[in-house]
N, C-alpha and C. Protein backbone atom coordinates (compact mmCIF):
# COMPACT_ATOMS: atom_id res chain seq x y z
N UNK A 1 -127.99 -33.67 59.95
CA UNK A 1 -128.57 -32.34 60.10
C UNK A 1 -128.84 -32.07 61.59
N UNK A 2 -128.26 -30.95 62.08
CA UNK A 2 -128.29 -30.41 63.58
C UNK A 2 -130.26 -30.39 63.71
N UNK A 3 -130.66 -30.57 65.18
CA UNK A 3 -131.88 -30.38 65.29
C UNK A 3 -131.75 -29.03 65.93
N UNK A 4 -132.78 -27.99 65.32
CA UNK A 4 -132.86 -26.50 65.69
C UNK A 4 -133.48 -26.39 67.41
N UNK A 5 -133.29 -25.58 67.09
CA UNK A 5 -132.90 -25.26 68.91
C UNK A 5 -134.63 -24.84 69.45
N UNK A 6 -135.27 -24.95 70.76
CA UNK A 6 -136.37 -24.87 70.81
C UNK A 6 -136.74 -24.06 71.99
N UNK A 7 -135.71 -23.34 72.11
CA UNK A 7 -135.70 -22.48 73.15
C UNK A 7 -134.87 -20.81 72.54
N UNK A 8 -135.15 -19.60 73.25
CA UNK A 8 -134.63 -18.43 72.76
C UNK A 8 -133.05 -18.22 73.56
N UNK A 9 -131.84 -18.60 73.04
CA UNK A 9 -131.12 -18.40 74.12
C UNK A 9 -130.53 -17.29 74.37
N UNK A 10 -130.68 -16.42 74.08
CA UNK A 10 -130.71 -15.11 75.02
C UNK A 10 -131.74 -15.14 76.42
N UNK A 11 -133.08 -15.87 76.53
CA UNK A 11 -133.36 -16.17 77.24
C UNK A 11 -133.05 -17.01 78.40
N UNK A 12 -132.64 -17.99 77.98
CA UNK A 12 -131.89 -19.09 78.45
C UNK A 12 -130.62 -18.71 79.16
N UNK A 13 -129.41 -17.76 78.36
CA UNK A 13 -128.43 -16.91 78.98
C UNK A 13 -129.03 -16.12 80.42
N UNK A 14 -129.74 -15.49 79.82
CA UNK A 14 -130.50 -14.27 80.75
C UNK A 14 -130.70 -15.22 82.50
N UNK A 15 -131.68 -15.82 82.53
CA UNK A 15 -132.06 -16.72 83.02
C UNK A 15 -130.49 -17.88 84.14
N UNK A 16 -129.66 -18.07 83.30
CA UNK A 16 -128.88 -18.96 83.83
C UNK A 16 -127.41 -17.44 84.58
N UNK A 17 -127.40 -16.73 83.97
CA UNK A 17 -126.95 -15.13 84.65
C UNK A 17 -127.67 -14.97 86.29
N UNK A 18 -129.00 -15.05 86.07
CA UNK A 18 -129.84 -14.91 87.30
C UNK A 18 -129.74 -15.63 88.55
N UNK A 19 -129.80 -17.34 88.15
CA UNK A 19 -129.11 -17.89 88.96
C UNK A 19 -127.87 -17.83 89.48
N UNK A 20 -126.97 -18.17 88.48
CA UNK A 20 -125.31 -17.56 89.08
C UNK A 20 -124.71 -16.46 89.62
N UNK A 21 -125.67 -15.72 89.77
CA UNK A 21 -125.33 -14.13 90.28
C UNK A 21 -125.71 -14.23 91.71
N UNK A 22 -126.87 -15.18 92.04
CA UNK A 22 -127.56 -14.94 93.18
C UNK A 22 -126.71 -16.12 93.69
N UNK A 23 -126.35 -17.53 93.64
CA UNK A 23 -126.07 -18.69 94.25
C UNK A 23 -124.15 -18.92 93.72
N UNK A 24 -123.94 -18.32 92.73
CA UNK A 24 -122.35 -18.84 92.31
C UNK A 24 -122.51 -19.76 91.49
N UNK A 25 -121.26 -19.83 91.23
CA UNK A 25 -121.19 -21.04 90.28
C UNK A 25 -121.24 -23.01 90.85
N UNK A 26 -120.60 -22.90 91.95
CA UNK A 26 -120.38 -24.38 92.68
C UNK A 26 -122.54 -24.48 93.58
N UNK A 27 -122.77 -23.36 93.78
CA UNK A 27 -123.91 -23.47 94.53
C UNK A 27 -125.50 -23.64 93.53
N UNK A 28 -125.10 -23.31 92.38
CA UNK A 28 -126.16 -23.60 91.11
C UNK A 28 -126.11 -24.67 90.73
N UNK A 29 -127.35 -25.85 90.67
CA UNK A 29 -127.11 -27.08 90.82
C UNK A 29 -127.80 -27.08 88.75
N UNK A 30 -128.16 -27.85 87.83
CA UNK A 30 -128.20 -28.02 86.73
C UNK A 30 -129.71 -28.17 87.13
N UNK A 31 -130.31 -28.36 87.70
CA UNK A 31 -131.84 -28.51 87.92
C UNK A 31 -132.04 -27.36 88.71
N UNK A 32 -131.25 -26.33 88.97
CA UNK A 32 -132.02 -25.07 89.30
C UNK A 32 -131.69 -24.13 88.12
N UNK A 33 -130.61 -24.46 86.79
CA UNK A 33 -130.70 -23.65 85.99
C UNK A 33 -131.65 -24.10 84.81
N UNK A 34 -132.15 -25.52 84.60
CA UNK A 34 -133.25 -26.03 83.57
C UNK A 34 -134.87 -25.21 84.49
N UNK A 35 -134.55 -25.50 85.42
CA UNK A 35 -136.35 -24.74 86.19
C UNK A 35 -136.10 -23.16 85.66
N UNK A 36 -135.32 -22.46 85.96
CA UNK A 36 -135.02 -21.26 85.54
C UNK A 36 -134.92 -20.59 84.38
N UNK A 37 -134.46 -21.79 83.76
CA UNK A 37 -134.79 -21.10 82.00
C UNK A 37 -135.99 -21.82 81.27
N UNK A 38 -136.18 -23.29 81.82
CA UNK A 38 -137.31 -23.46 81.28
C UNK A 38 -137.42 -24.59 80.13
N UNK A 39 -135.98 -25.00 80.55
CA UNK A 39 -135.89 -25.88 79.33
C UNK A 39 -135.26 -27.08 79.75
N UNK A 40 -135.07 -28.61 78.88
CA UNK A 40 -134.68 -29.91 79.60
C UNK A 40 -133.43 -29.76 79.58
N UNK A 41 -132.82 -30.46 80.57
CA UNK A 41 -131.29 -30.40 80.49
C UNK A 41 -130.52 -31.27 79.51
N UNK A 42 -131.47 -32.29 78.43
CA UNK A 42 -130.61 -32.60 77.42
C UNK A 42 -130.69 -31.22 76.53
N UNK A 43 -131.85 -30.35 76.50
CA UNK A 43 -131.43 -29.57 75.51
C UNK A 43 -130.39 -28.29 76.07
N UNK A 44 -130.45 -27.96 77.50
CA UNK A 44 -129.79 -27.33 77.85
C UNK A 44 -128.14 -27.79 77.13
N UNK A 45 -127.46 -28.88 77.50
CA UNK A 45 -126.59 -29.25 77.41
C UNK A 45 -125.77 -29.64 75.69
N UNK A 46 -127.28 -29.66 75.39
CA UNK A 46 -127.56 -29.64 73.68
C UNK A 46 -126.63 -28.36 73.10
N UNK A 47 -127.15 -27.80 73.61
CA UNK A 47 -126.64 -25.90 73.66
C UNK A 47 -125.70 -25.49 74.15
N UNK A 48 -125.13 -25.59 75.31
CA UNK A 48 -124.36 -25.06 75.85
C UNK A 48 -123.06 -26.70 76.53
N UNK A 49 -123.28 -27.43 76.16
CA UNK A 49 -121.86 -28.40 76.35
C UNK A 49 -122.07 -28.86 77.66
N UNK A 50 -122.11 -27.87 78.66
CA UNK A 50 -121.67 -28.27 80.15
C UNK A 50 -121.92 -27.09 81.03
N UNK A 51 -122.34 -27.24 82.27
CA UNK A 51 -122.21 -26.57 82.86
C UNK A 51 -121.57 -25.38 83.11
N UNK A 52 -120.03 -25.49 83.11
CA UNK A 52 -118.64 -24.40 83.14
C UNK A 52 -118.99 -23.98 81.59
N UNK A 53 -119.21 -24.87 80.62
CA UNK A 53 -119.53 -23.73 78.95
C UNK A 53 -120.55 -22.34 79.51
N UNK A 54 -121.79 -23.09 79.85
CA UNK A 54 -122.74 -22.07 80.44
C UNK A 54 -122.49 -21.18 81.05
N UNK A 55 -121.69 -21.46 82.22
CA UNK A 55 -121.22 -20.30 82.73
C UNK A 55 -120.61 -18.73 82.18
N UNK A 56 -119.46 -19.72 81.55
CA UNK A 56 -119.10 -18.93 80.89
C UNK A 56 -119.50 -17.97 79.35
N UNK A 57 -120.51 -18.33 79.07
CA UNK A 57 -121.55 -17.64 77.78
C UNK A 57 -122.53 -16.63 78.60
N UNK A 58 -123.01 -17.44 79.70
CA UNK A 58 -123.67 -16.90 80.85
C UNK A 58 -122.94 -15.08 81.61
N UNK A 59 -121.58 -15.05 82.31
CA UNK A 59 -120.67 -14.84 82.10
C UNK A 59 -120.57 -13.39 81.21
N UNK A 60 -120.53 -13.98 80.03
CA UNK A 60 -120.25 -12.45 78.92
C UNK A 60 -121.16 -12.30 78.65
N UNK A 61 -122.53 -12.66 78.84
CA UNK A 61 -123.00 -11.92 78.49
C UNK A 61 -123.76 -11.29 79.72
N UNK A 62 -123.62 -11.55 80.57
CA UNK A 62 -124.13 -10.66 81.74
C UNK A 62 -123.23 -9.11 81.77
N UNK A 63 -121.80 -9.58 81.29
CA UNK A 63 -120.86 -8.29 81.96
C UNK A 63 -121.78 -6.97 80.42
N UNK A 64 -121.90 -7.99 79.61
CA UNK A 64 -122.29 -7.01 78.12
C UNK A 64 -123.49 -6.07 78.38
N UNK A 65 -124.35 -7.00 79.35
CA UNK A 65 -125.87 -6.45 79.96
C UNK A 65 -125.70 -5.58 80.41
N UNK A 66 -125.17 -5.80 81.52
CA UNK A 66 -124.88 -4.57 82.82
C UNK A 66 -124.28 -3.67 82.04
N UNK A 67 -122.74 -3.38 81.56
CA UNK A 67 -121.98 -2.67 81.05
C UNK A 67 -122.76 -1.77 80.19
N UNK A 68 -123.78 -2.13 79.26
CA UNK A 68 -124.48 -1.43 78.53
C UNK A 68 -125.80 -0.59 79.31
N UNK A 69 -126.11 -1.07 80.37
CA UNK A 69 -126.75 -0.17 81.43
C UNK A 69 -126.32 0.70 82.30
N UNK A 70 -124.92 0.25 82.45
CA UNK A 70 -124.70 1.24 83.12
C UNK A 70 -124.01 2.70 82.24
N UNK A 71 -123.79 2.49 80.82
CA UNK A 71 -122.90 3.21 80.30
C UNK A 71 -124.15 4.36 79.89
N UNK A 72 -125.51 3.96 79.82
CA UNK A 72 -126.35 4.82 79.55
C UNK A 72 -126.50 5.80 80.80
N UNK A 73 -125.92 5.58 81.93
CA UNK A 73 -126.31 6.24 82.94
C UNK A 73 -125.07 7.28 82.88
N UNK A 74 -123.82 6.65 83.05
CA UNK A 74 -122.49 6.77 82.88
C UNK A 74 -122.02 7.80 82.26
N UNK A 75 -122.83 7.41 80.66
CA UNK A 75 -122.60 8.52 79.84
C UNK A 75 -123.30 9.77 79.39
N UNK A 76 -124.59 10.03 80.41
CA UNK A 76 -125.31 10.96 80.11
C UNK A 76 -125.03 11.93 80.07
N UNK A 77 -124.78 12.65 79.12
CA UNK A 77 -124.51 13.84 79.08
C UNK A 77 -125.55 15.13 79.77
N UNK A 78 -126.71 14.84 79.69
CA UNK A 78 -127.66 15.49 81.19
C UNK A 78 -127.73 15.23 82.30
N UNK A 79 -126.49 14.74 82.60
CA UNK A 79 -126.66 14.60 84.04
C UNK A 79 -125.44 15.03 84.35
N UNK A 80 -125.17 15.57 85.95
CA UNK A 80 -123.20 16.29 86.25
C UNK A 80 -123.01 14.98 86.76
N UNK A 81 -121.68 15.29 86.73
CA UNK A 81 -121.12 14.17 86.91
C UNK A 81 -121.11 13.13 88.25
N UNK A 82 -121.43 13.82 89.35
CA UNK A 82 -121.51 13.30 90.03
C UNK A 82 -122.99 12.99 90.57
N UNK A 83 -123.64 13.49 89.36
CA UNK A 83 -125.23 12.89 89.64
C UNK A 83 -125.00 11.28 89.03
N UNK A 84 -124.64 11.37 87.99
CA UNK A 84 -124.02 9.92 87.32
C UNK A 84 -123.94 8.99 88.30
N UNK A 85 -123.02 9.26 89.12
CA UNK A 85 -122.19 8.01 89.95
C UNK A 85 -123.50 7.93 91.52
N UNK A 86 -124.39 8.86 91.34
CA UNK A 86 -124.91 8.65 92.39
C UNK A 86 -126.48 8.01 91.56
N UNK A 87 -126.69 8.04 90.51
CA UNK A 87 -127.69 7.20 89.55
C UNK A 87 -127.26 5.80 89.57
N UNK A 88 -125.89 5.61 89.36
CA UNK A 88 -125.65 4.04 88.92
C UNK A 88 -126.09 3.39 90.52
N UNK A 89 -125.45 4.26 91.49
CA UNK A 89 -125.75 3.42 93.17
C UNK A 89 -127.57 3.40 93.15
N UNK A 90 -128.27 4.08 93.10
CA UNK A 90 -129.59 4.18 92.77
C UNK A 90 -129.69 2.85 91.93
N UNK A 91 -129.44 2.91 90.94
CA UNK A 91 -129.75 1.46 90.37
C UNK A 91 -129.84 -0.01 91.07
N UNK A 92 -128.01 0.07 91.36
CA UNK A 92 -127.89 -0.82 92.22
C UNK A 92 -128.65 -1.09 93.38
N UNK A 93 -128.94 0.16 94.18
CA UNK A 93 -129.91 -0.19 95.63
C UNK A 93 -131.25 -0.76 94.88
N UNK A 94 -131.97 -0.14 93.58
CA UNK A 94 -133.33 -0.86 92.95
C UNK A 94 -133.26 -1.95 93.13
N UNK A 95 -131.93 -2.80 92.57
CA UNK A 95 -132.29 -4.07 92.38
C UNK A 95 -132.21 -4.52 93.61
N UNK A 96 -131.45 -4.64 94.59
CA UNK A 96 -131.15 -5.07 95.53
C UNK A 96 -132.46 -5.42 96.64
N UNK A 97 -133.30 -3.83 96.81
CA UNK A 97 -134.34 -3.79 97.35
C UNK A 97 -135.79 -4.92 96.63
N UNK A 98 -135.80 -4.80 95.01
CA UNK A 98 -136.41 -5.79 94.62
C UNK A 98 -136.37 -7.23 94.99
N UNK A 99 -134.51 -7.88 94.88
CA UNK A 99 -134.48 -8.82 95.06
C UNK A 99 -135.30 -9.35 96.28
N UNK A 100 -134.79 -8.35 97.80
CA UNK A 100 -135.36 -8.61 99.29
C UNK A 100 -136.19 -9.02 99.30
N UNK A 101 -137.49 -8.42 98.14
CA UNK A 101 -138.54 -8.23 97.89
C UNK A 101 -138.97 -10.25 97.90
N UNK A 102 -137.93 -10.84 96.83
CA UNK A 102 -137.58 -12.26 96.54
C UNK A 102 -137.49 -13.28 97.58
N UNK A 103 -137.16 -12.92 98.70
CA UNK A 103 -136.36 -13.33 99.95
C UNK A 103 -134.73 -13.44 99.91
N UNK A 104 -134.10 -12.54 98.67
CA UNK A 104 -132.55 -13.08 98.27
C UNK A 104 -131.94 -11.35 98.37
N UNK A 105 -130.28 -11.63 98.02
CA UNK A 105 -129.63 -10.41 97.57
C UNK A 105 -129.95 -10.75 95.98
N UNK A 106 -129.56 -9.90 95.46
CA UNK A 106 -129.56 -9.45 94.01
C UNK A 106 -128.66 -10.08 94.06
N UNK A 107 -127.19 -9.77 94.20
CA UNK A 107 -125.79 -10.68 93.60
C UNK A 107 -125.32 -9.94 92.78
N UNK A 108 -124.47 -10.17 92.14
CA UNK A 108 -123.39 -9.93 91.13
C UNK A 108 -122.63 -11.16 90.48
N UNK A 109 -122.65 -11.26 89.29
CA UNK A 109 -121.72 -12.82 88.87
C UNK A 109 -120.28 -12.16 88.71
N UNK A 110 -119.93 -10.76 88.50
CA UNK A 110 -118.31 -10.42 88.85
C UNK A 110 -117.80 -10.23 89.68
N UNK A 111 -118.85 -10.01 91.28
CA UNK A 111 -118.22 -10.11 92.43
C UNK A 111 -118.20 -11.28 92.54
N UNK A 112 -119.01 -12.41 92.52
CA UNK A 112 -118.52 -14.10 92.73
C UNK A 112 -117.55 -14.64 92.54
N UNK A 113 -117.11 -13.95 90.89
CA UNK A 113 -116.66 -14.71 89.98
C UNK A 113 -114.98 -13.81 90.39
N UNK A 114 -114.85 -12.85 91.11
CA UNK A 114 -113.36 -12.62 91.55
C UNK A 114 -113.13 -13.24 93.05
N UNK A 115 -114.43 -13.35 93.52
CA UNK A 115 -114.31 -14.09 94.68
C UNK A 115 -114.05 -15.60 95.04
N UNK A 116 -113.82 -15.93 93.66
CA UNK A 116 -113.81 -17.51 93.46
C UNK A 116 -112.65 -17.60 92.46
N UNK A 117 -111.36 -17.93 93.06
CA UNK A 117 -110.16 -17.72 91.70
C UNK A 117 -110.25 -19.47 91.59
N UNK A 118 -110.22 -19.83 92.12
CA UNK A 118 -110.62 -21.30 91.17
C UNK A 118 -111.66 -21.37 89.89
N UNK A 119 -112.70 -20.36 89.75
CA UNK A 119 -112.92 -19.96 88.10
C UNK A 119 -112.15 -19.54 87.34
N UNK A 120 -111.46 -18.63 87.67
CA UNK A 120 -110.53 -17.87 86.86
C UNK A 120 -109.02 -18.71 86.92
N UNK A 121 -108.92 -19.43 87.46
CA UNK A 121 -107.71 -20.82 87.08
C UNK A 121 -108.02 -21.87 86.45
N UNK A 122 -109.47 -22.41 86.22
CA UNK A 122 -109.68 -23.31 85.56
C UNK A 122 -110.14 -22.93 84.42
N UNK A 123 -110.62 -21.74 84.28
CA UNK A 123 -110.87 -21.24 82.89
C UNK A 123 -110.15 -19.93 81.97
N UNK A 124 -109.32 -19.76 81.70
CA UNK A 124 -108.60 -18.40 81.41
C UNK A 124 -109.72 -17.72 80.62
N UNK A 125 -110.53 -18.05 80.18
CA UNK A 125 -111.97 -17.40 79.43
C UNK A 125 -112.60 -16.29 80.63
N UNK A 126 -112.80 -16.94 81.69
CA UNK A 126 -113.12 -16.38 82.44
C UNK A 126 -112.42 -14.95 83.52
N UNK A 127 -110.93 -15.52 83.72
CA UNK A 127 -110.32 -14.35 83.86
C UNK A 127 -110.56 -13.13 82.67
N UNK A 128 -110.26 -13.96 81.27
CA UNK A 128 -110.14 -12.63 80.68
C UNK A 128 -111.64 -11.33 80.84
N UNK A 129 -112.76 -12.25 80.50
CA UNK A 129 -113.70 -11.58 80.52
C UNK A 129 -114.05 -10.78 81.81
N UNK A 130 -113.38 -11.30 82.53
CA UNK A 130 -113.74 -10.03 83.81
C UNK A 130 -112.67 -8.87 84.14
N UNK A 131 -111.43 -9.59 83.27
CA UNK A 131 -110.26 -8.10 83.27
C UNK A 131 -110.68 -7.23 82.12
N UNK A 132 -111.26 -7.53 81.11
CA UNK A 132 -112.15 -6.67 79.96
C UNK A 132 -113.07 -5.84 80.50
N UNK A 133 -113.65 -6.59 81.49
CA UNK A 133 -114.89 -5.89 81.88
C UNK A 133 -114.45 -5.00 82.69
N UNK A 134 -113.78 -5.03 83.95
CA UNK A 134 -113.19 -4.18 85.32
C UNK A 134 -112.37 -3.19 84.19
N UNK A 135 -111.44 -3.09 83.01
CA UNK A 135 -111.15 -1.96 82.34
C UNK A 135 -112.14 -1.20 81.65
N UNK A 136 -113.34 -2.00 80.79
CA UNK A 136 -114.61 -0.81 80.41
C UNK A 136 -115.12 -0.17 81.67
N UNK A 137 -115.67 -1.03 82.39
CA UNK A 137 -116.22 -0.07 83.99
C UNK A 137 -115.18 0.79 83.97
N UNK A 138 -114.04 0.78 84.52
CA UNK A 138 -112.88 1.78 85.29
C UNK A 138 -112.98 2.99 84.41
N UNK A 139 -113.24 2.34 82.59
CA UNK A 139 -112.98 3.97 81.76
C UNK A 139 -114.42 4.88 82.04
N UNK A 140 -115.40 3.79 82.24
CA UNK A 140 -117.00 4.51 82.21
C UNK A 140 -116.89 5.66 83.68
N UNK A 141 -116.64 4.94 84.22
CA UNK A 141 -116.48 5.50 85.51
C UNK A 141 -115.16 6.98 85.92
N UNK A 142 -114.40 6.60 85.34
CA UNK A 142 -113.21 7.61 85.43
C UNK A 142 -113.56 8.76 84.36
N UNK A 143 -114.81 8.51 83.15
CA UNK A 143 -114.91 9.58 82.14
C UNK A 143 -116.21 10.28 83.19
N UNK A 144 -116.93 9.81 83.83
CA UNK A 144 -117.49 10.33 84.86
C UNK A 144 -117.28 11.35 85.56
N UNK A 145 -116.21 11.20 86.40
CA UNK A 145 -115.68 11.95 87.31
C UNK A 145 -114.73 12.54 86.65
N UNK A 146 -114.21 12.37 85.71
CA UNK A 146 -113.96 13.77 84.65
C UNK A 146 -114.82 14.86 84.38
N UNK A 147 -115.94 14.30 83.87
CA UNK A 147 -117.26 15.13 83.66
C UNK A 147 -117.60 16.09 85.11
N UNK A 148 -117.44 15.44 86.42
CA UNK A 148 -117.80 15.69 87.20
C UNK A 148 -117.11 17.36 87.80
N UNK A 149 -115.93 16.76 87.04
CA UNK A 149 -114.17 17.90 87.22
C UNK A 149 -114.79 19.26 87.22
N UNK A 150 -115.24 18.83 85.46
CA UNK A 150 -115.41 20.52 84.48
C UNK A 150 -116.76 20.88 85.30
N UNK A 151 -117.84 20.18 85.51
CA UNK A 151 -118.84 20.71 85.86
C UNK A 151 -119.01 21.57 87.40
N UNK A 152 -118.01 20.66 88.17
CA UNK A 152 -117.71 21.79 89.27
C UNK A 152 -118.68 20.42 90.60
N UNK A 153 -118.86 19.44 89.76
CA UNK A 153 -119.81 18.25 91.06
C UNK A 153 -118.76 17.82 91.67
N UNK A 154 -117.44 17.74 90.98
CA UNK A 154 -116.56 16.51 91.89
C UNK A 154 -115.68 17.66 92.33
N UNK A 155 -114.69 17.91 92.98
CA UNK A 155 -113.70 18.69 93.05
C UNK A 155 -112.69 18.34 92.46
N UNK A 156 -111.77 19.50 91.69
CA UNK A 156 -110.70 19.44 90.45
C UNK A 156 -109.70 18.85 90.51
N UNK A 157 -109.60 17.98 92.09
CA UNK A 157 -108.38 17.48 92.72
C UNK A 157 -108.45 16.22 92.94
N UNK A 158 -110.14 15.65 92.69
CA UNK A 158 -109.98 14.36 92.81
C UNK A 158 -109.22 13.67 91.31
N UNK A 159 -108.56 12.39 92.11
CA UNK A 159 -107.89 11.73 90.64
C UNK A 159 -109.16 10.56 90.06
N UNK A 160 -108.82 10.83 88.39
CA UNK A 160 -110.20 10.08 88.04
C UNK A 160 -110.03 8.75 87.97
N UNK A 161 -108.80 8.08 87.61
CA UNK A 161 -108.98 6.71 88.07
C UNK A 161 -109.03 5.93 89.78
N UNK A 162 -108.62 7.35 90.15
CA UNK A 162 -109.00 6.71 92.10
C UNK A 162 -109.72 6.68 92.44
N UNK A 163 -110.95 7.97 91.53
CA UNK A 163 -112.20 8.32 92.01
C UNK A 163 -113.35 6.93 91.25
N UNK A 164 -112.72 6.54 90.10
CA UNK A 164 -113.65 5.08 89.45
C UNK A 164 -113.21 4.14 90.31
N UNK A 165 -111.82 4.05 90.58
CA UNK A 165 -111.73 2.56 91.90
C UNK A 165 -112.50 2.50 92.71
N UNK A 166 -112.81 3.99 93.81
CA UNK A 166 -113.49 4.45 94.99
C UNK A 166 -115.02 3.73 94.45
N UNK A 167 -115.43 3.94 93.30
CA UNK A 167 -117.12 3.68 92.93
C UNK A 167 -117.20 2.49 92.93
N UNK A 168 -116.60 1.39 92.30
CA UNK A 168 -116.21 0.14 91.48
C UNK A 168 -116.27 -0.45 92.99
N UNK A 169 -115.33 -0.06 93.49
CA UNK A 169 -115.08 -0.96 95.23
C UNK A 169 -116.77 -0.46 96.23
N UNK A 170 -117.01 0.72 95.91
CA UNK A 170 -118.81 0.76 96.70
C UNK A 170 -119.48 0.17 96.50
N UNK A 171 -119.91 0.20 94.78
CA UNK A 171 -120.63 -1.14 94.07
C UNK A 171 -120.11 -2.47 94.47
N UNK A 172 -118.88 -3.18 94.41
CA UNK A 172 -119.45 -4.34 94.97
C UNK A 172 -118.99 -4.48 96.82
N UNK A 173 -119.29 -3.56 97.40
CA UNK A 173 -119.24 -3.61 98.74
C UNK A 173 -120.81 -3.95 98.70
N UNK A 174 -121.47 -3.32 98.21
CA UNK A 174 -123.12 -2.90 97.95
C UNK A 174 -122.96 -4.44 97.76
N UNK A 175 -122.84 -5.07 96.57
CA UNK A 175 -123.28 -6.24 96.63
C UNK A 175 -123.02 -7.39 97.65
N UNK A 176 -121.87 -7.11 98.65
CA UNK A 176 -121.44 -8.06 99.04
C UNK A 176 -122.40 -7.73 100.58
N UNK A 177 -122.30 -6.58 100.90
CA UNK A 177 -123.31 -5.97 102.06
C UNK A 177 -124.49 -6.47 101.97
N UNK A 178 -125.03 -6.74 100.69
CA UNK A 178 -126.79 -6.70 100.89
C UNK A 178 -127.11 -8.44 101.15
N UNK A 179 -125.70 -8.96 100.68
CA UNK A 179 -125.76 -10.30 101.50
C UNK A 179 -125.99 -11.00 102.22
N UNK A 180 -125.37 -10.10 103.46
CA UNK A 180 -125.69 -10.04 104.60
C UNK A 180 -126.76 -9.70 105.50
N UNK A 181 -127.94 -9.08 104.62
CA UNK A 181 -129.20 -9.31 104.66
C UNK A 181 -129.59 -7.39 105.22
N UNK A 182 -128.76 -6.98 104.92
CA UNK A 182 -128.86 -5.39 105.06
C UNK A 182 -129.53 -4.80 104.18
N UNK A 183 -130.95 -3.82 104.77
CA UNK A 183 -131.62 -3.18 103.63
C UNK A 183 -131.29 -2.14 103.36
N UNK A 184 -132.28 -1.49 102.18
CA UNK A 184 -131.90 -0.79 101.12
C UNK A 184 -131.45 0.47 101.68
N UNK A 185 -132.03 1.30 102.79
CA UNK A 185 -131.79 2.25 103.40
C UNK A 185 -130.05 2.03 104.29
N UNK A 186 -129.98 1.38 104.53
CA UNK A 186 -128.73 0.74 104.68
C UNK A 186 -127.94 0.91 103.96
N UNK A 187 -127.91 0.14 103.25
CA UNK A 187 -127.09 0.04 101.60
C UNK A 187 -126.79 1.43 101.24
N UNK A 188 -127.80 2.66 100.81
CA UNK A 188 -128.23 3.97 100.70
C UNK A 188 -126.75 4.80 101.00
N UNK A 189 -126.85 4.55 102.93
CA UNK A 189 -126.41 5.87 103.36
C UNK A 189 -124.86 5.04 103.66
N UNK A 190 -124.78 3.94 103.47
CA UNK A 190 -123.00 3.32 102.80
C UNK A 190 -122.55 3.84 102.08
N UNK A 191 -123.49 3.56 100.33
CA UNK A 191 -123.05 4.26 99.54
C UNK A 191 -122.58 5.78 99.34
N UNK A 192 -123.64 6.48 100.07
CA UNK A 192 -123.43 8.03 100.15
C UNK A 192 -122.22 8.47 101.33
N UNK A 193 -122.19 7.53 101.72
CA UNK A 193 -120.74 8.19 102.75
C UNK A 193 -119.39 7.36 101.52
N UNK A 194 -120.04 6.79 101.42
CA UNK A 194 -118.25 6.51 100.52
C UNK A 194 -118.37 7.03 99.16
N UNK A 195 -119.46 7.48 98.46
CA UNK A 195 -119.43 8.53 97.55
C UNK A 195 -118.72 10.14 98.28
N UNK A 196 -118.93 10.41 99.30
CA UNK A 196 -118.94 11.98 100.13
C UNK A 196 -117.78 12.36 99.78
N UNK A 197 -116.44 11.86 99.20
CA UNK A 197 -115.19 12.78 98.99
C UNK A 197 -114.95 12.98 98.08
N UNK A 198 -115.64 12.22 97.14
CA UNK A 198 -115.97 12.61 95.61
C UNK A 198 -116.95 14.12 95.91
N UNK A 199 -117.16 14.44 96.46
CA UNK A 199 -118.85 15.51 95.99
C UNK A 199 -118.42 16.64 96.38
N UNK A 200 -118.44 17.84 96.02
CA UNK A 200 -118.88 19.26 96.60
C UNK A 200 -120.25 19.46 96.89
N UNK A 201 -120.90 18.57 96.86
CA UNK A 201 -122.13 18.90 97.36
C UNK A 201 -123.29 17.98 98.05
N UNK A 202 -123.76 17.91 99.46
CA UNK A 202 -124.80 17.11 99.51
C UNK A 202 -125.90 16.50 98.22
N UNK A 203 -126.04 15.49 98.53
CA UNK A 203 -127.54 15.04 97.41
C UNK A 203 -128.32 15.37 98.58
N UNK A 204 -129.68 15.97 97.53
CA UNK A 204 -130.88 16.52 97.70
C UNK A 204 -131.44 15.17 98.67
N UNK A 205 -131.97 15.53 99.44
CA UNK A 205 -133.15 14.28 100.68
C UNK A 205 -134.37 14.47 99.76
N UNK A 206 -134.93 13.14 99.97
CA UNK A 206 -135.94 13.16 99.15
C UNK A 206 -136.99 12.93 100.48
């Protein structure tokens, strides 16, 4: 009889996402993901096999997290369209500025995780889940700036899958920028200049 598990692992996921987003996969040592979730590393390992298993559970379900946050923004139908794409960068600068808050960047585990093709060669799990993921983003994003079309935010000429590449490539510039230890106001007026050929219209100064 299996011994039941004594930890929540959605928590445990959550948690081991956090680390790998901020440090990578080769830079997350197994005693900074047991301090982090909270649990021993026989039971960690109990659970999840190995390290690279973790990752990769870790992995999908981060892209499932995000993806489902951002699609609420994505898909609002009260918002024009190009308020959308300038909400999701808002998001992104939140966390980012929080993390600082940490002494860290926020991170991304799908910018790492394309930045590191030795994951995605040693695991085809892992390629796939991030070519799944980069096609839901691209449609969230391109039904966006569709929205953006009819409403009169984007102009009728931008193309909508060039205009989701254009976002997709800001977002993880954003992540890869705030790396480098650049703050949020920073980050900000990046984003808004490489949003600017998408827009007919300034965003409001707050």
């Amino acid at each position: 009889m299996a011994r039941p598990r004594t930890f929540d692992e959605t928590a445990v996921l959550d948690a081991a996402a956090g680390e790998f987003r901020v440090h990578g996969f080769a830079e997350t040592s197994t005693e900074q993901l047991c301090e982090a979730a909270g649990v021993r590393r026989s039971s960690l390992y109990n659970a999840f096999l190995s390290k690279d298993e973790l990752f990769v559970r870790a992995l999908e379900h981060y892209v499932d997290t995000i993806r489902e946050r951002q699609t609420a923004i994505l898909a609002d139908d009260g918002l024009r369209g190009a308020d959308r794409l300038r909400a999701l960068v808002d998001v992104v600068i939140a966390e980012e500025r929080e993390a600082a808050r940490r002494g860290h960047a926020a991170g991304c585990m799908v910018v790492q995780s394309f930045m590191n093709p030795d994951l995605r060669e040693r695991d085809e799990r892992v390629a796939r889940i991030l070519d799944r993921d980069l096609r839901a983003r691209s449609s969230l994003l391109a039904e966006a700036v569709r929205a953006g079309r009819l409403d009169g935010s984007i102009p009728p000429d931008v193309d909508a899958e060039d205009g989701a590449m254009l976002v997709h490539t800001i977002v993880s510039g954003l992540r890869v920028t705030a790396q480098t230890g650049a703050d949020a106001e920073t980050l900000r007026r990046i984003a808004l200049a490489g949003l600017h050929t998408l827009l007919t219209t300034e965003p409001a100064r707050s």
